[in-house]
Protein backbone atom coordinates (compact mmCIF):
# COMPACT_ATOMS: atom_id res chain seq x y z
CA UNK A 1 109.97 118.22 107.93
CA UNK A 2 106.41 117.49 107.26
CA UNK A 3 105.25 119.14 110.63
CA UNK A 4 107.00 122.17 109.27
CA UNK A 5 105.17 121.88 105.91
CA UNK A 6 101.97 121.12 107.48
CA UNK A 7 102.24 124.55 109.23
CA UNK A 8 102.37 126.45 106.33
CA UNK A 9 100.45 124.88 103.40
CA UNK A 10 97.51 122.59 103.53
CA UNK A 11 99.04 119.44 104.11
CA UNK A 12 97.32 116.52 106.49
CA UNK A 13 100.21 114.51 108.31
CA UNK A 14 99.09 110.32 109.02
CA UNK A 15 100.93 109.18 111.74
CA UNK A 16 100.26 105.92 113.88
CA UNK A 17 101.94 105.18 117.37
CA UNK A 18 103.46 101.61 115.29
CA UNK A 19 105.18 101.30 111.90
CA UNK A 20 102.50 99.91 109.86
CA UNK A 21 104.63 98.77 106.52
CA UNK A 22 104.48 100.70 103.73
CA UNK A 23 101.60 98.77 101.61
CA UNK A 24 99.48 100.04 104.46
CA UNK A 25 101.07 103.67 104.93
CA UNK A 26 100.43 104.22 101.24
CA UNK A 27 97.03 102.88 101.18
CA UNK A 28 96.22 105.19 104.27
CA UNK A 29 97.60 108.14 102.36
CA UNK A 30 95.58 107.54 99.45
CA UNK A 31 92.07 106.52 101.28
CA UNK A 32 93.11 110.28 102.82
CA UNK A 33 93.10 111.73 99.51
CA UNK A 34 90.07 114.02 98.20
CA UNK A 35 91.90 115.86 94.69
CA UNK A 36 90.13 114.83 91.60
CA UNK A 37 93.94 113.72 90.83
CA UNK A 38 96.39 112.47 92.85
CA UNK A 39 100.01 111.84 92.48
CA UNK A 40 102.59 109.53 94.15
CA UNK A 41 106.48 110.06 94.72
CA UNK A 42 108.79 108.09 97.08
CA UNK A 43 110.26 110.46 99.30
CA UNK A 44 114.05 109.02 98.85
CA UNK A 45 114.93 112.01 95.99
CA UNK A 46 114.97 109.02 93.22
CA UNK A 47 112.71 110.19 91.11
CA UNK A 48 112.65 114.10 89.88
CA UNK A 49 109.66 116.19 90.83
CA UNK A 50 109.86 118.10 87.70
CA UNK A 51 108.85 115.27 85.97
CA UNK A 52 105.05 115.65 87.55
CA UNK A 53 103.97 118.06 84.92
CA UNK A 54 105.08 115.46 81.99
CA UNK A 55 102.83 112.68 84.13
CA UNK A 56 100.18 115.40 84.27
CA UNK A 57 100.61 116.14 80.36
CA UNK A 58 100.39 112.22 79.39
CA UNK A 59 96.90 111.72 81.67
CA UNK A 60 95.38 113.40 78.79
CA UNK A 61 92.32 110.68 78.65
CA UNK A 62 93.67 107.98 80.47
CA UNK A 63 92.98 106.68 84.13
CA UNK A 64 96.99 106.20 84.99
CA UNK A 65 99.78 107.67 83.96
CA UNK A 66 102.99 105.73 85.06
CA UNK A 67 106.53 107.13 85.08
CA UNK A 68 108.60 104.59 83.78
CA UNK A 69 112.16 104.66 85.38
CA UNK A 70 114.23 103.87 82.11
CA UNK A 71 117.83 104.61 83.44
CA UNK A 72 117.33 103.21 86.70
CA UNK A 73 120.04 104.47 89.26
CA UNK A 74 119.36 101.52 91.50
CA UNK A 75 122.07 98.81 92.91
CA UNK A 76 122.56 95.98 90.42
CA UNK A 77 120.90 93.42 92.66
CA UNK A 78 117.92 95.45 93.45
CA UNK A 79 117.62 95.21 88.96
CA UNK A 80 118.04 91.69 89.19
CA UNK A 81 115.65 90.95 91.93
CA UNK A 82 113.13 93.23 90.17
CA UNK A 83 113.10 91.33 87.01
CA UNK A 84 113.07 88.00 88.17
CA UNK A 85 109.89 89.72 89.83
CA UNK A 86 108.55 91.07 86.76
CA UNK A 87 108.78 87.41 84.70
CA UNK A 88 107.21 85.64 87.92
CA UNK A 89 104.98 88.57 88.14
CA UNK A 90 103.46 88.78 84.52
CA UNK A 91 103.13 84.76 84.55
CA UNK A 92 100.20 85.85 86.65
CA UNK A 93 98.98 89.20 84.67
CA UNK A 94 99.03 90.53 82.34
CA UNK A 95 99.66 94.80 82.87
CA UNK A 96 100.61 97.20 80.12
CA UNK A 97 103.60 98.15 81.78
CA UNK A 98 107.29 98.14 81.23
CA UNK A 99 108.11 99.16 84.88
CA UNK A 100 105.39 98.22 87.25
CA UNK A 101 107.11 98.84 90.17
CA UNK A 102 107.64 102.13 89.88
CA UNK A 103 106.53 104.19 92.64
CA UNK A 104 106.30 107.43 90.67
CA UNK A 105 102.23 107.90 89.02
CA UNK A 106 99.50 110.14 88.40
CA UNK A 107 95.99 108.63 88.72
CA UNK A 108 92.44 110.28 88.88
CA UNK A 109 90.05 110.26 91.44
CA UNK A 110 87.59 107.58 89.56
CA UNK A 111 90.39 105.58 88.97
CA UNK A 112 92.18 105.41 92.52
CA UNK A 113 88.52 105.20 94.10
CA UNK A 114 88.34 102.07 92.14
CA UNK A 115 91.38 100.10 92.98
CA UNK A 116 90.75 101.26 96.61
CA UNK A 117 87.53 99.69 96.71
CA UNK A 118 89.27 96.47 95.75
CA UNK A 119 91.03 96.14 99.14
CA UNK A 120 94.86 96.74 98.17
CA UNK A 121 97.07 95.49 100.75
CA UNK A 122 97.97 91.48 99.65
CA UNK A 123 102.01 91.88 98.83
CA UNK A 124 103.34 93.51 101.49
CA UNK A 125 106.60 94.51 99.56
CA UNK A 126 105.51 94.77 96.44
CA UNK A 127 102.71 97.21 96.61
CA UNK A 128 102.85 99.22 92.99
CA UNK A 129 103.07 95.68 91.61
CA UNK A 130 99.32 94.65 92.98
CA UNK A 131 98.23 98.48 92.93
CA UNK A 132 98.55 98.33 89.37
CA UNK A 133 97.46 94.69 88.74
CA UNK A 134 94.25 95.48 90.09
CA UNK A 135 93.93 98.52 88.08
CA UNK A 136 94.70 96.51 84.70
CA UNK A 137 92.22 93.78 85.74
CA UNK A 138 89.75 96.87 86.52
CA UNK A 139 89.87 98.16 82.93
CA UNK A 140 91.50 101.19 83.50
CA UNK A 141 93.49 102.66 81.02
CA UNK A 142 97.39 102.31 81.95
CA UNK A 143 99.26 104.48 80.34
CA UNK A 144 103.64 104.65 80.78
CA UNK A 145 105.83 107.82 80.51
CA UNK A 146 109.97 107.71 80.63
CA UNK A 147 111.49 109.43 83.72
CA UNK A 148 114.68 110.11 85.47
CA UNK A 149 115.87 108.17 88.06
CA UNK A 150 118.52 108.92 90.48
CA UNK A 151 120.73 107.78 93.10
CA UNK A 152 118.51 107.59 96.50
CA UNK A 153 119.43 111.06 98.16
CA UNK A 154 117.66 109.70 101.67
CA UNK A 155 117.37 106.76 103.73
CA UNK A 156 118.38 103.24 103.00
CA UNK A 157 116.20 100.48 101.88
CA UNK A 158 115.09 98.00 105.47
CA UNK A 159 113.57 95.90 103.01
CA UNK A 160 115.88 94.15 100.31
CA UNK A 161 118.65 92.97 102.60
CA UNK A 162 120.13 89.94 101.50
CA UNK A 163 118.73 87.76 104.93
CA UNK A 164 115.14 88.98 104.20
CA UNK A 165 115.00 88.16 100.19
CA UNK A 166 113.91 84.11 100.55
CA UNK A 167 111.18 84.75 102.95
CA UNK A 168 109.95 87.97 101.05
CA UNK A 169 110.67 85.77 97.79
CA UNK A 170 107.82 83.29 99.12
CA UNK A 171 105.41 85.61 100.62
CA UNK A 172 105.29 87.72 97.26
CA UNK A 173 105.02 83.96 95.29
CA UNK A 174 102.04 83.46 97.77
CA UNK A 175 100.65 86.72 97.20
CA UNK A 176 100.78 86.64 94.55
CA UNK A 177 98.40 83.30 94.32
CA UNK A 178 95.70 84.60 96.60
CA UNK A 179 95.90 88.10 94.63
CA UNK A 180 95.53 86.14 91.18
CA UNK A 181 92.24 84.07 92.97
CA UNK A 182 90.95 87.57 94.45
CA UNK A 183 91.03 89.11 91.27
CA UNK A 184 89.68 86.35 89.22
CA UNK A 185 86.74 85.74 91.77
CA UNK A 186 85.62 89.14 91.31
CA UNK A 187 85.11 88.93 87.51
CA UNK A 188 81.67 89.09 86.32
């Protein structure tokens, strides 16, 4: 579908020969990027499109505008592992944000160079979570907007299977460590 796109409007496909994870596919995109803003969607139809223009409304003076997912259409289990995330997660930092997983945000160029430049890439799972820990401990100014959420319309998660959540459970409780010490050794 993107080849299609990419015939007609000016759109720059990424590929690699191997799957590189999606930490690293997202950080690719965004290195890629050149707009003065720059948005982010998952492509699995869960979050609405239309609600771009509210995220572009909200930027309005801040760095990062977040779409918070308030009715999330997501399998209970997939809640529950996120907030037992978000209360190991904000034992380590402290960000502004009800839903800092979200995948669905609007960021400016100034901004996104700057969390860039800090060398995203630690949780390999849990990328939106460090993306926007890093921009918190950069200063920038976080700001969080309700959106919907639907059902996912494509694909099926190859991350959160029941087999895989004790190992990802201690890499993230590692990465979370070393992303903590980063951060904190980079203060002036």
């Amino acid at each position: 579908m993107v080849k299609t796109l990419a015939a007609t409007l000016p759109i720059t496909l990424i590929t690699a020969p191997m799957r590189k994870g999606y930490s690293r596919a997202v950080v690719d995109g965004l290195r890629a990027t050149t707009a003065d803003l720059v948005a982010c969607v998952d492509a699995d139809g869960q979050c609405d499109p239309r609600d771009l223009v509210r995220l572009v409304q909200a930027l309005d003076g801040h760095d990062l505008v977040v779409g918070r997912r308030t009715h999330r259409a997501d399998h209970w289990s997939r809640m529950l592992m996120s907030r037992a995330f978000r209360t190991v997660f904000s034992a380590f930092f402290s960000v502004p944000l009800h839903d800092p997983s979200s995948p669905y945000l609007l960021i400016t160029r100034a901004g996104l160079d700057r969390v860039l430049a800090s060398d995203p890439g630690i949780l390999p799972q849990g990328f939106w979570w460090e993306f926007y820990a890093r921009a918190a401990e950069l200063g920038l100014d976080l700001a969080e907007i309700p959106v919907g959420h639907r059902t996912r319309s494509a694909g099926r998660t190859q991350v959160y299977r029941p087999t895989k959540i004790p190992r990802i459970a201690l890499v993230h409780l590692i990465g979370l460590v070393r992303l903590r010490r980063q951060l904190r050794s980079r203060r002036p």
